[in-house]
PDB file of N, CA and C in Angstrom:
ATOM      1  N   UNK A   1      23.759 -20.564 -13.083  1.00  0.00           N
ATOM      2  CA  UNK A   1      22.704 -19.736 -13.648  1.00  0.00           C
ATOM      3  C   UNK A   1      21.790 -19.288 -12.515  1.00  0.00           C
ATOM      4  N   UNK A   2      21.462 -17.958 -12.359  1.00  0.00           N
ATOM      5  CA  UNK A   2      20.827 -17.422 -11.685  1.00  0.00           C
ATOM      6  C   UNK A   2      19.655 -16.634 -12.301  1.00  0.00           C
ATOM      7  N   UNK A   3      18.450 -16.125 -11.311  1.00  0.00           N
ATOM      8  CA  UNK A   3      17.838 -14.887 -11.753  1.00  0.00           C
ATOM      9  C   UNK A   3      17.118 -14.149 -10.752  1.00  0.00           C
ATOM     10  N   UNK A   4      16.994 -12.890 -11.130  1.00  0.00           N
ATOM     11  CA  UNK A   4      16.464 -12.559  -9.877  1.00  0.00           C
ATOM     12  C   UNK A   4      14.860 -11.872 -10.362  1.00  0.00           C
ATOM     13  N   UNK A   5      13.851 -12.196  -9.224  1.00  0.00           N
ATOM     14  CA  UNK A   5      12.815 -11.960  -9.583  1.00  0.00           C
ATOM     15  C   UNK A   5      12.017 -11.386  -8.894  1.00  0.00           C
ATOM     16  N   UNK A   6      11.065 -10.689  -9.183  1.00  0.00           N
ATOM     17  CA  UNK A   6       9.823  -9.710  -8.203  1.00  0.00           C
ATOM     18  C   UNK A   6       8.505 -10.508  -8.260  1.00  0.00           C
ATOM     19  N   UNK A   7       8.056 -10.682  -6.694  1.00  0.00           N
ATOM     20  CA  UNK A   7       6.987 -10.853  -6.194  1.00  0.00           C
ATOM     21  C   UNK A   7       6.286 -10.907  -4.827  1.00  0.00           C
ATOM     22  N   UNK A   8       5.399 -10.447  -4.811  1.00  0.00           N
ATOM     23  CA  UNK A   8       5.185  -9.914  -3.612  1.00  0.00           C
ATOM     24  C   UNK A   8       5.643  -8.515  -3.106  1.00  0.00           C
ATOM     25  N   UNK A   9       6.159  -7.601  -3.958  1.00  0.00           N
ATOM     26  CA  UNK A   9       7.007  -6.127  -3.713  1.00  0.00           C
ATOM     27  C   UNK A   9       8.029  -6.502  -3.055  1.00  0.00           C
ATOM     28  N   UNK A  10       8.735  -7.758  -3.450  1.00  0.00           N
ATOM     29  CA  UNK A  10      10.105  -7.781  -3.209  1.00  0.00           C
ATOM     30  C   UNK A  10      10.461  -8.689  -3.885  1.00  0.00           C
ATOM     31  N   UNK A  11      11.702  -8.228  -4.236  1.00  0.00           N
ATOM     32  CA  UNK A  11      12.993  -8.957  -5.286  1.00  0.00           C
ATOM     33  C   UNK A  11      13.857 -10.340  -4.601  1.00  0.00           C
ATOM     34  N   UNK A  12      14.180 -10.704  -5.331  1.00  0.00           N
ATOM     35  CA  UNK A  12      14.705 -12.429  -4.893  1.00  0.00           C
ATOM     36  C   UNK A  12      15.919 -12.851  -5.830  1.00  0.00           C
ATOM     37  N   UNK A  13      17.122 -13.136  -5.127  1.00  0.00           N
ATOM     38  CA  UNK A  13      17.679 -13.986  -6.235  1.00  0.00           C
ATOM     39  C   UNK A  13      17.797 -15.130  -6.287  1.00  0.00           C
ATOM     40  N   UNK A  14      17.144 -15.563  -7.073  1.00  0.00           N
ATOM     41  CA  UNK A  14      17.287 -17.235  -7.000  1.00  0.00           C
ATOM     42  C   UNK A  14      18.019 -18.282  -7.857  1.00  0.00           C
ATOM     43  N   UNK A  15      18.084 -19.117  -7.584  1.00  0.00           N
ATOM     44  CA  UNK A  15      18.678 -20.622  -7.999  1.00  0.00           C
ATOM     45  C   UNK A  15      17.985 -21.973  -8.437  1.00  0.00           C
ATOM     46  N   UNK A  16      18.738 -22.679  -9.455  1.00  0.00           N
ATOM     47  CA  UNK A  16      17.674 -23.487  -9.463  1.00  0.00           C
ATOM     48  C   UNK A  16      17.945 -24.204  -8.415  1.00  0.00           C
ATOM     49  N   UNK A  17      17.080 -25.470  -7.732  1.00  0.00           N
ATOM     50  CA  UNK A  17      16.774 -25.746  -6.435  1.00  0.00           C
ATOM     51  C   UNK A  17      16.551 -25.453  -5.328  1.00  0.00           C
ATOM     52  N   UNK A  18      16.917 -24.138  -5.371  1.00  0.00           N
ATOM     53  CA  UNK A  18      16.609 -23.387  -3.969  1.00  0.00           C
ATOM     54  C   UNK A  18      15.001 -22.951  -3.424  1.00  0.00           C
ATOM     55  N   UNK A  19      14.946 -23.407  -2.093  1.00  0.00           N
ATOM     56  CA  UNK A  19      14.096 -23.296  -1.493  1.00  0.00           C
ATOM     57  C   UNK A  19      13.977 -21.753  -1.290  1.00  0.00           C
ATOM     58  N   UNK A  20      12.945 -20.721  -1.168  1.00  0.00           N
ATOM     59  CA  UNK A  20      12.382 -20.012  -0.290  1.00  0.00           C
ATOM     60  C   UNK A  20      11.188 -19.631   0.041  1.00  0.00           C
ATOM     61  N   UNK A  21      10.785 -18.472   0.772  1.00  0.00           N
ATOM     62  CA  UNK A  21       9.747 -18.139   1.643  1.00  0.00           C
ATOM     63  C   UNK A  21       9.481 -16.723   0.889  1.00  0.00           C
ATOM     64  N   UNK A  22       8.378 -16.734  -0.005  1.00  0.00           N
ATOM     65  CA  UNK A  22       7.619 -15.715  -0.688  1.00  0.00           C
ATOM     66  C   UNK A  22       6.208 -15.041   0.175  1.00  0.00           C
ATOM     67  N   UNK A  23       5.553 -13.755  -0.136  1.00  0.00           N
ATOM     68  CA  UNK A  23       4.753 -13.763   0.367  1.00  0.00           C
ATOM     69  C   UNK A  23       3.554 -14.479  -0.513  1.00  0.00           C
ATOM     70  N   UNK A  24       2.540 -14.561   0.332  1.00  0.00           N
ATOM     71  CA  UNK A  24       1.659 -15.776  -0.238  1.00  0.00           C
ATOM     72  C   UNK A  24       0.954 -15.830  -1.689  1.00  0.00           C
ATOM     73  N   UNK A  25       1.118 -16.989  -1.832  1.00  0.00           N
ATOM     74  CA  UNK A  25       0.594 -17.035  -3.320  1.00  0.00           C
ATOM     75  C   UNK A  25      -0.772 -18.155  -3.415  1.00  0.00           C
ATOM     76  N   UNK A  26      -1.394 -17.866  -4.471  1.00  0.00           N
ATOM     77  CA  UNK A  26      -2.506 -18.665  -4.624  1.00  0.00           C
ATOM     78  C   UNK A  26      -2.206 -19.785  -5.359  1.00  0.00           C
ATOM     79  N   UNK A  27      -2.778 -21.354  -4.932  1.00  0.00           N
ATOM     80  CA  UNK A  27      -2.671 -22.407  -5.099  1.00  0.00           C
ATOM     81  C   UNK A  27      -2.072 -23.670  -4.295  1.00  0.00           C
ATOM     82  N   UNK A  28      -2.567 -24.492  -4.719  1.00  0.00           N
ATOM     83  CA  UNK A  28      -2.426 -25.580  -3.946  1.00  0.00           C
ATOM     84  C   UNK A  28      -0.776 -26.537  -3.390  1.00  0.00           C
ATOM     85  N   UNK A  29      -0.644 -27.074  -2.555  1.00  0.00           N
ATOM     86  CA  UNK A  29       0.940 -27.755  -2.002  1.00  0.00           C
ATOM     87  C   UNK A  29       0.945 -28.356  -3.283  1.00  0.00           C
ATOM     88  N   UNK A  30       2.147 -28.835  -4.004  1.00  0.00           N
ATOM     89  CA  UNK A  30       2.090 -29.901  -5.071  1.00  0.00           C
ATOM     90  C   UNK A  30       2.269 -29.177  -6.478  1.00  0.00           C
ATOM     91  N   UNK A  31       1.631 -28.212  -6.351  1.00  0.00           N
ATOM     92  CA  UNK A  31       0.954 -27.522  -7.613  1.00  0.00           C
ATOM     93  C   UNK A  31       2.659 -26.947  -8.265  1.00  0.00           C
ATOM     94  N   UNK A  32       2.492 -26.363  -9.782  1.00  0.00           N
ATOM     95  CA  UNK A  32       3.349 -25.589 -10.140  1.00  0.00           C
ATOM     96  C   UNK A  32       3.147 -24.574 -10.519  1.00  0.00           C
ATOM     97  N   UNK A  33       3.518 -23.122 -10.240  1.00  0.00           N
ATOM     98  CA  UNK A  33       3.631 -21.865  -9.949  1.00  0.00           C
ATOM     99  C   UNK A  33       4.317 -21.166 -11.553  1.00  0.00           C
ATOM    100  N   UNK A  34       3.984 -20.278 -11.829  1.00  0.00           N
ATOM    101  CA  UNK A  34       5.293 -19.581 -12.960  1.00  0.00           C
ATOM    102  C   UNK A  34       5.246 -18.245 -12.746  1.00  0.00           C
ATOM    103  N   UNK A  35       6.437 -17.678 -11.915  1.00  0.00           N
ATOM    104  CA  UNK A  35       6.885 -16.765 -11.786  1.00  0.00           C
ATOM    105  C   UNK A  35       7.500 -15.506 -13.158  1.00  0.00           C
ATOM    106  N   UNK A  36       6.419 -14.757 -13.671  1.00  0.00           N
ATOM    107  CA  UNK A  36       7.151 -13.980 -14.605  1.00  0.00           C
ATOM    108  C   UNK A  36       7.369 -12.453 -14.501  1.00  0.00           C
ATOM    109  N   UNK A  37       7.637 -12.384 -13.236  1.00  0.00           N
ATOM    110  CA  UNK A  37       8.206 -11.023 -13.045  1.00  0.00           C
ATOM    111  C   UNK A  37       9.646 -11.113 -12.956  1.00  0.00           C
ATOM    112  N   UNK A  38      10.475 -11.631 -14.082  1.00  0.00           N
ATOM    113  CA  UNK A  38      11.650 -11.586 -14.056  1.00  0.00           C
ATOM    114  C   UNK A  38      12.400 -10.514 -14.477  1.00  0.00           C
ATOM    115  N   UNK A  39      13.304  -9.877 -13.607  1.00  0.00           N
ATOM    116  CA  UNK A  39      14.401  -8.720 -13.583  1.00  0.00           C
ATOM    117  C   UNK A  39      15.565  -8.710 -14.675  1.00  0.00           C
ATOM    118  N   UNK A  40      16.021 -10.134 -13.984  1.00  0.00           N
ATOM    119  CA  UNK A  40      17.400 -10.107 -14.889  1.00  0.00           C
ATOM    120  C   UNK A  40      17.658 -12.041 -14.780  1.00  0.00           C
ATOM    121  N   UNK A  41      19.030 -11.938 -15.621  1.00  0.00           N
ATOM    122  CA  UNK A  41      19.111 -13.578 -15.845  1.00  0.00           C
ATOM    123  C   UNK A  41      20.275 -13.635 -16.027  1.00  0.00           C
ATOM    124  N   UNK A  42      21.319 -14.330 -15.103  1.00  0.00           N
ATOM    125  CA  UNK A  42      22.693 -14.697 -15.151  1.00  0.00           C
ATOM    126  C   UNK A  42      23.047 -15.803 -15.531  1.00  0.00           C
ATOM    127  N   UNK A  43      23.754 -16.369 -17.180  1.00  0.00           N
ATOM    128  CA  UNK A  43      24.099 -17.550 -16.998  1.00  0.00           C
ATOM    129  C   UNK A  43      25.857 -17.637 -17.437  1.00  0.00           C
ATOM    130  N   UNK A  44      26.451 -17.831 -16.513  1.00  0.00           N
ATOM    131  CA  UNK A  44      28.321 -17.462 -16.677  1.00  0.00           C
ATOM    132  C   UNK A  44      28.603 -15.879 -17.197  1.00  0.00           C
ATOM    133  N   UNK A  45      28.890 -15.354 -18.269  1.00  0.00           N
ATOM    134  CA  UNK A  45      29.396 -14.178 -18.760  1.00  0.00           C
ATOM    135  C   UNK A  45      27.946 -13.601 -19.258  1.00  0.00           C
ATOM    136  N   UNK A  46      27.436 -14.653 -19.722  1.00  0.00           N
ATOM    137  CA  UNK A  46      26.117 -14.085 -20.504  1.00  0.00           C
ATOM    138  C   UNK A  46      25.122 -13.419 -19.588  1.00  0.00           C
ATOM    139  N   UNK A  47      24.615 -12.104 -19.151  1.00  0.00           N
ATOM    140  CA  UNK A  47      23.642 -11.187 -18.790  1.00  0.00           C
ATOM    141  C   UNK A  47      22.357 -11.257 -19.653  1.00  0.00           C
ATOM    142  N   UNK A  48      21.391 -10.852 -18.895  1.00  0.00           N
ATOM    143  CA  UNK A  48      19.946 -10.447 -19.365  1.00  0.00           C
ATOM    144  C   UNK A  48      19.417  -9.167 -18.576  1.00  0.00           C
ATOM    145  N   UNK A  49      19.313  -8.041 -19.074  1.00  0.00           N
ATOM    146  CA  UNK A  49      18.794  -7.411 -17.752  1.00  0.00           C
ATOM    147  C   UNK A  49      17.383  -6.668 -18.753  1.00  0.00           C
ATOM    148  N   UNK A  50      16.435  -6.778 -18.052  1.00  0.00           N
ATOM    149  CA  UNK A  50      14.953  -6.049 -18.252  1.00  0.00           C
ATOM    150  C   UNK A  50      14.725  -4.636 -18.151  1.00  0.00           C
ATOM    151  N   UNK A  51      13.942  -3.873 -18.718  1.00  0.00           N
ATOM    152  CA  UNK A  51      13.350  -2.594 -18.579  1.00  0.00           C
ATOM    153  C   UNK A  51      12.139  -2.741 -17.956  1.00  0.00           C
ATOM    154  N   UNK A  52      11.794  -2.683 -17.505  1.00  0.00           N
ATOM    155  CA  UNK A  52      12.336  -3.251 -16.059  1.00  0.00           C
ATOM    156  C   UNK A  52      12.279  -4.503 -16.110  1.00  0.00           C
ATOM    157  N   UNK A  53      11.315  -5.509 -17.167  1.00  0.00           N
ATOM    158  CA  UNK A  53      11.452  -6.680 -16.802  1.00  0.00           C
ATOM    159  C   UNK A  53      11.853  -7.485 -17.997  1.00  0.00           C
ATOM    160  N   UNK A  54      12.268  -8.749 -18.102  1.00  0.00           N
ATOM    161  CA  UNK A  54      12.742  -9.656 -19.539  1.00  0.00           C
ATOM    162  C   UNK A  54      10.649 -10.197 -19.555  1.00  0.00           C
ATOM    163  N   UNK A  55      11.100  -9.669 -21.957  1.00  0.00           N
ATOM    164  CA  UNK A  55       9.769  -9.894 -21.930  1.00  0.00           C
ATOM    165  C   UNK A  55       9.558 -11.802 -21.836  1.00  0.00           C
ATOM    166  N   UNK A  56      10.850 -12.461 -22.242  1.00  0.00           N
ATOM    167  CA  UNK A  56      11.121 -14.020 -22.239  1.00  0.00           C
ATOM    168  C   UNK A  56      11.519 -14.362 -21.308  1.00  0.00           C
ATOM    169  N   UNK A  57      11.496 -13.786 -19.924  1.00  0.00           N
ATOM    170  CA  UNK A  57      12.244 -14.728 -19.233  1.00  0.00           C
ATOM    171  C   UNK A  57      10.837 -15.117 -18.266  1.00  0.00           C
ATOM    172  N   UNK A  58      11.099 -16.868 -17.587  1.00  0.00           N
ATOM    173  CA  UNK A  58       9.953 -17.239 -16.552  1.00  0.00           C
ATOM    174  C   UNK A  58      10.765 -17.908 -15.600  1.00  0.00           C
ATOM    175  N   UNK A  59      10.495 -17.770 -14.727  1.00  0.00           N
ATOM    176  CA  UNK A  59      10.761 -18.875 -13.064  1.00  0.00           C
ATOM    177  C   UNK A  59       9.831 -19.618 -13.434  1.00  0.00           C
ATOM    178  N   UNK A  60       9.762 -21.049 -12.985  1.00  0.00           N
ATOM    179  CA  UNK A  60       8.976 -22.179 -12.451  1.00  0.00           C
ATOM    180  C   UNK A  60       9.382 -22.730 -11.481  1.00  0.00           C
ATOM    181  N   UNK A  61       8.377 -22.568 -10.470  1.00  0.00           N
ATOM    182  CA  UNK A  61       8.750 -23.392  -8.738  1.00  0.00           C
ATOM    183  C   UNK A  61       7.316 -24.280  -9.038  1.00  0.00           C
ATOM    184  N   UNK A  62       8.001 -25.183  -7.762  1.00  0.00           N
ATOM    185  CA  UNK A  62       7.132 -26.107  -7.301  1.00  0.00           C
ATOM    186  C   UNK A  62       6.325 -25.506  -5.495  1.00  0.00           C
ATOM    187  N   UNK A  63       4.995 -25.562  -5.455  1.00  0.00           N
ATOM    188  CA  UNK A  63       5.099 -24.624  -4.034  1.00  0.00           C
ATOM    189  C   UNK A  63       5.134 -26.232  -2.759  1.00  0.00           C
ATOM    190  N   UNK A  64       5.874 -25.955  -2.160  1.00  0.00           N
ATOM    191  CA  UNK A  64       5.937 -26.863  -1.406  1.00  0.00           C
ATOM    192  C   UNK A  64       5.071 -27.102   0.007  1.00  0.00           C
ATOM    193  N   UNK A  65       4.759 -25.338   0.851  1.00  0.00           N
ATOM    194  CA  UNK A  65       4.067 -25.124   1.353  1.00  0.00           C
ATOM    195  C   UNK A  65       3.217 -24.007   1.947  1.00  0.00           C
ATOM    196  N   UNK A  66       2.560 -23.789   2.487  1.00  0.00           N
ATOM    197  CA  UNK A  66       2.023 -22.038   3.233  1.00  0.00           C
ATOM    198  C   UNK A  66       2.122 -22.772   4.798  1.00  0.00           C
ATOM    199  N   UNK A  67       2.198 -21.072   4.711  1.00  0.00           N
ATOM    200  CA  UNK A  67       2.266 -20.971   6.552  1.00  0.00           C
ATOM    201  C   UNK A  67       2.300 -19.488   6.630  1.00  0.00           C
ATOM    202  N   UNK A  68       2.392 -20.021   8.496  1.00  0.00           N
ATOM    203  CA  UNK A  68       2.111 -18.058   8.759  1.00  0.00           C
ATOM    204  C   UNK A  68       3.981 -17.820   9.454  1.00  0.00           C
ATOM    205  N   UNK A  69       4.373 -16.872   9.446  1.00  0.00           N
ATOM    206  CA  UNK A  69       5.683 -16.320  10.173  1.00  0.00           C
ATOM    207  C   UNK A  69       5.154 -16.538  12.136  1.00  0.00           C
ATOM    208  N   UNK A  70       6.617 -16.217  12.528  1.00  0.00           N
ATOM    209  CA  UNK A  70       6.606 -15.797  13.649  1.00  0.00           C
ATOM    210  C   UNK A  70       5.481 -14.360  13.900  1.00  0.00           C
ATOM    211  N   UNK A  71       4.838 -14.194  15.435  1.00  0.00           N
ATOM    212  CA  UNK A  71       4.295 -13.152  15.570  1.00  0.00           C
ATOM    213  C   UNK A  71       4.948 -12.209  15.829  1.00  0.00           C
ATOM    214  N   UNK A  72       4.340 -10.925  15.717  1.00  0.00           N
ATOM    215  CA  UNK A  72       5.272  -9.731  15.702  1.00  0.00           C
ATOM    216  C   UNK A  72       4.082  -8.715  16.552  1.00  0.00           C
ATOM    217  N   UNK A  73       4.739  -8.200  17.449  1.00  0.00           N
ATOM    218  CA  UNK A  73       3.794  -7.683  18.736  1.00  0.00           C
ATOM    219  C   UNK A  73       3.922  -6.096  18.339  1.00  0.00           C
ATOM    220  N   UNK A  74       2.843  -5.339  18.230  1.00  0.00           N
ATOM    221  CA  UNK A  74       3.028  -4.025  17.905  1.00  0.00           C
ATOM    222  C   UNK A  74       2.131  -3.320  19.111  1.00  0.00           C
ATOM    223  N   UNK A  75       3.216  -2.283  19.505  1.00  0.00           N
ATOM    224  CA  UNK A  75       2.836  -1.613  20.832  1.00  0.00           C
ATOM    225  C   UNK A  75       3.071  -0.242  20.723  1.00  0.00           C
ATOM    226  N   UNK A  76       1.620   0.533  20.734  1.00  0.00           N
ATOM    227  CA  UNK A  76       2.137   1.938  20.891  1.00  0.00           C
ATOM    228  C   UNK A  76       1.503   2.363  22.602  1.00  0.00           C
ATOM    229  N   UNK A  77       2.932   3.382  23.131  1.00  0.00           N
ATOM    230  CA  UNK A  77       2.655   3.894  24.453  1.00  0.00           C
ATOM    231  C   UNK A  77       2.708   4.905  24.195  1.00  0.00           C
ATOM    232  N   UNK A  78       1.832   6.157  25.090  1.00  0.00           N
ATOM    233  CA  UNK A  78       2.137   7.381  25.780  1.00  0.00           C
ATOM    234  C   UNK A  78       2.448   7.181  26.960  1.00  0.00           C
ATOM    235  N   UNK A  79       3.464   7.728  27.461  1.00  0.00           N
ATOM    236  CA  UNK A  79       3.783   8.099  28.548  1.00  0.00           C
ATOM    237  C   UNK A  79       3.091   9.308  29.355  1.00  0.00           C
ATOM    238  N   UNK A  80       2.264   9.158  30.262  1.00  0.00           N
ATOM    239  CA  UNK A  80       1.635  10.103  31.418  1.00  0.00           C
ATOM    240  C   UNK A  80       0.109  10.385  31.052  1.00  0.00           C
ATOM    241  N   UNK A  81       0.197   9.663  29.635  1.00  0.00           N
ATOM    242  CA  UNK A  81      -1.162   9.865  29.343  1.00  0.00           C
ATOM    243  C   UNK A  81      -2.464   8.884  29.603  1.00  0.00           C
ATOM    244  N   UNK A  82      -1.918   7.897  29.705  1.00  0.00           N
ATOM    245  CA  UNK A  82      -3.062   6.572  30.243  1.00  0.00           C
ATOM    246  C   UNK A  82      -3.742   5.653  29.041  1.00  0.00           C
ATOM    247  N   UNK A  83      -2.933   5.626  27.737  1.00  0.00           N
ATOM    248  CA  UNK A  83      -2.888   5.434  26.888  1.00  0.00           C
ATOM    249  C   UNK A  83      -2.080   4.338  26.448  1.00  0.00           C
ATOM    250  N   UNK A  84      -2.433   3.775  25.830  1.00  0.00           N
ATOM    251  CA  UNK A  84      -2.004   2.232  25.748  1.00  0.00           C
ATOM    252  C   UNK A  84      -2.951   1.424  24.501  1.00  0.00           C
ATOM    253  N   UNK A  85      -1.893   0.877  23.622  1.00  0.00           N
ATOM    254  CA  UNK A  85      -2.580  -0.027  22.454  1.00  0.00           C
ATOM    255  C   UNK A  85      -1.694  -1.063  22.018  1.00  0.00           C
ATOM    256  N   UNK A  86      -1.969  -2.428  22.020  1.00  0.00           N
ATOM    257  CA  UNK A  86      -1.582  -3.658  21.692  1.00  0.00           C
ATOM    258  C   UNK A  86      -1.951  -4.388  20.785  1.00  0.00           C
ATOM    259  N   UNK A  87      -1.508  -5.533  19.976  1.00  0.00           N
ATOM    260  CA  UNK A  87      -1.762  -5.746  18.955  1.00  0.00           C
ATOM    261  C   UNK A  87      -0.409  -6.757  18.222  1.00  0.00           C
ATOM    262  N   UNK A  88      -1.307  -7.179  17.389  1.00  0.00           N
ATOM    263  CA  UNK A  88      -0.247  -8.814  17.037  1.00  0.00           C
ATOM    264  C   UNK A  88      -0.428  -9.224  15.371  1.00  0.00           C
ATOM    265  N   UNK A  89       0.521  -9.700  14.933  1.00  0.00           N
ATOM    266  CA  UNK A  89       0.245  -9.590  13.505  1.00  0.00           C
ATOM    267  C   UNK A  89       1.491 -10.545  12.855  1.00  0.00           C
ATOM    268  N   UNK A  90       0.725 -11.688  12.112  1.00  0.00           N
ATOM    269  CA  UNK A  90       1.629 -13.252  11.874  1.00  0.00           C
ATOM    270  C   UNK A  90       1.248 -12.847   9.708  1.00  0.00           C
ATOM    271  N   UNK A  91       2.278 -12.820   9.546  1.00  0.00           N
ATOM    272  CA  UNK A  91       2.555 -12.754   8.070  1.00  0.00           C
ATOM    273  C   UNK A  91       2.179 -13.989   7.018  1.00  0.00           C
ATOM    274  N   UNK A  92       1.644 -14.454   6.251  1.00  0.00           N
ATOM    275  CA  UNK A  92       1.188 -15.725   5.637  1.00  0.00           C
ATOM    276  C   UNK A  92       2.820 -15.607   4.861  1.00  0.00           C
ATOM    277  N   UNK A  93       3.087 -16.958   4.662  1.00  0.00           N
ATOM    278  CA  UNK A  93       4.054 -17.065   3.072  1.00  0.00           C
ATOM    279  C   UNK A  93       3.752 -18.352   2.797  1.00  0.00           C
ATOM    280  N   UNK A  94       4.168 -18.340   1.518  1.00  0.00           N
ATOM    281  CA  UNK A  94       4.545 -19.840   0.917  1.00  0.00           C
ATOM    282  C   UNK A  94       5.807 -20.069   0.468  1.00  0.00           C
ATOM    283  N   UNK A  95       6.253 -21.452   0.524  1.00  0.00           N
ATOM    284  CA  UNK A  95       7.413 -21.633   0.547  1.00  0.00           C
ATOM    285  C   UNK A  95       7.576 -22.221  -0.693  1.00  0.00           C
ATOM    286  N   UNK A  96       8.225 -22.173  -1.819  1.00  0.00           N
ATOM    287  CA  UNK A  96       8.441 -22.754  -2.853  1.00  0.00           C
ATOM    288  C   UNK A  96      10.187 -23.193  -3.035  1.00  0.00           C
ATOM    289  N   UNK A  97       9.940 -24.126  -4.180  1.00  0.00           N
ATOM    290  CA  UNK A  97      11.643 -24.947  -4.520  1.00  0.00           C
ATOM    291  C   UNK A  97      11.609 -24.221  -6.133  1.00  0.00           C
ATOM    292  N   UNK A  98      12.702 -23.783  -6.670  1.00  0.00           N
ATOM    293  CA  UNK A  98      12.779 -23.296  -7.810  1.00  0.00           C
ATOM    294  C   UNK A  98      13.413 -24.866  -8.753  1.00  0.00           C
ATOM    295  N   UNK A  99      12.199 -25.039  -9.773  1.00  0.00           N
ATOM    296  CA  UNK A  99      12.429 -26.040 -10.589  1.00  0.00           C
ATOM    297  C   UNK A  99      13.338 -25.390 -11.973  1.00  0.00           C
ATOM    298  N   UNK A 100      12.616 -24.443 -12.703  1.00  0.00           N
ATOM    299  CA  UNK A 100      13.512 -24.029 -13.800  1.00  0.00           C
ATOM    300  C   UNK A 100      13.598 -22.324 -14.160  1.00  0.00           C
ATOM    301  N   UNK A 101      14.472 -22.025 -14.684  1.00  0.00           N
ATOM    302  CA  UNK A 101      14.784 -21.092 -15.458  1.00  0.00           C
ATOM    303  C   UNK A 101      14.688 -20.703 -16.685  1.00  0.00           C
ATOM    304  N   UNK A 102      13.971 -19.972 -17.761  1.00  0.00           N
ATOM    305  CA  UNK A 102      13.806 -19.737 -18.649  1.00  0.00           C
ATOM    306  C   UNK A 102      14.600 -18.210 -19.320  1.00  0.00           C
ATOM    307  N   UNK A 103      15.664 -17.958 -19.566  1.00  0.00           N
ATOM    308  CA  UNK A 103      15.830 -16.669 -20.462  1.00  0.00           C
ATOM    309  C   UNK A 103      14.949 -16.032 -21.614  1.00  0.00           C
TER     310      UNK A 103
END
């Protein structure tokens, strides 16, 4: 059983137990989360798919942690012009474990 879900302006397919890296969400390590921007819901033959979204379906994760990403160096040059701009920019996420699935 699968489902795939929107948050953060991006889509996910997930599993139950599976770990990933969302963009950040509010609340505490420990805490439990309910994801209800659900798309669609796979369980064997049986489909669910949303307009855009299922009005019954929920994710529940557990968030396990936040953090920031790797940095990402943004550089714009002109050439001959004497022009030059630098700049750095670390992404927050939280990392959650998917506890259950709801259709």
């Amino acid at each position: 059983m699968y489902a795939v879900i929107a948050t953060g302006g991006k889509q996910y397919r997930v599993i139950k137990g599976e770990t990933l890296r969302v963009e950040k969400l509010d609340g505490e390590e420990g805490s439990s989360v309910e994801l209800d921007g659900v798309l669609m819901v796979a369980d064997g033959d049986k489909i669910s798919v949303g307009t855009p979204m299922l009005d019954k379906g929920a994710v529940t994760a557990t968030i396990k942690s936040h953090g920031r990403g790797k940095k990402i160096e943004i550089i714009k040059f002109r050439r001959r012009k004497h022009s030059r701009t630098q700049a750095g920019h670390r992404q927050s996420y939280t990392e959650i474990e998917v506890t259950d699935i709801k259709a």
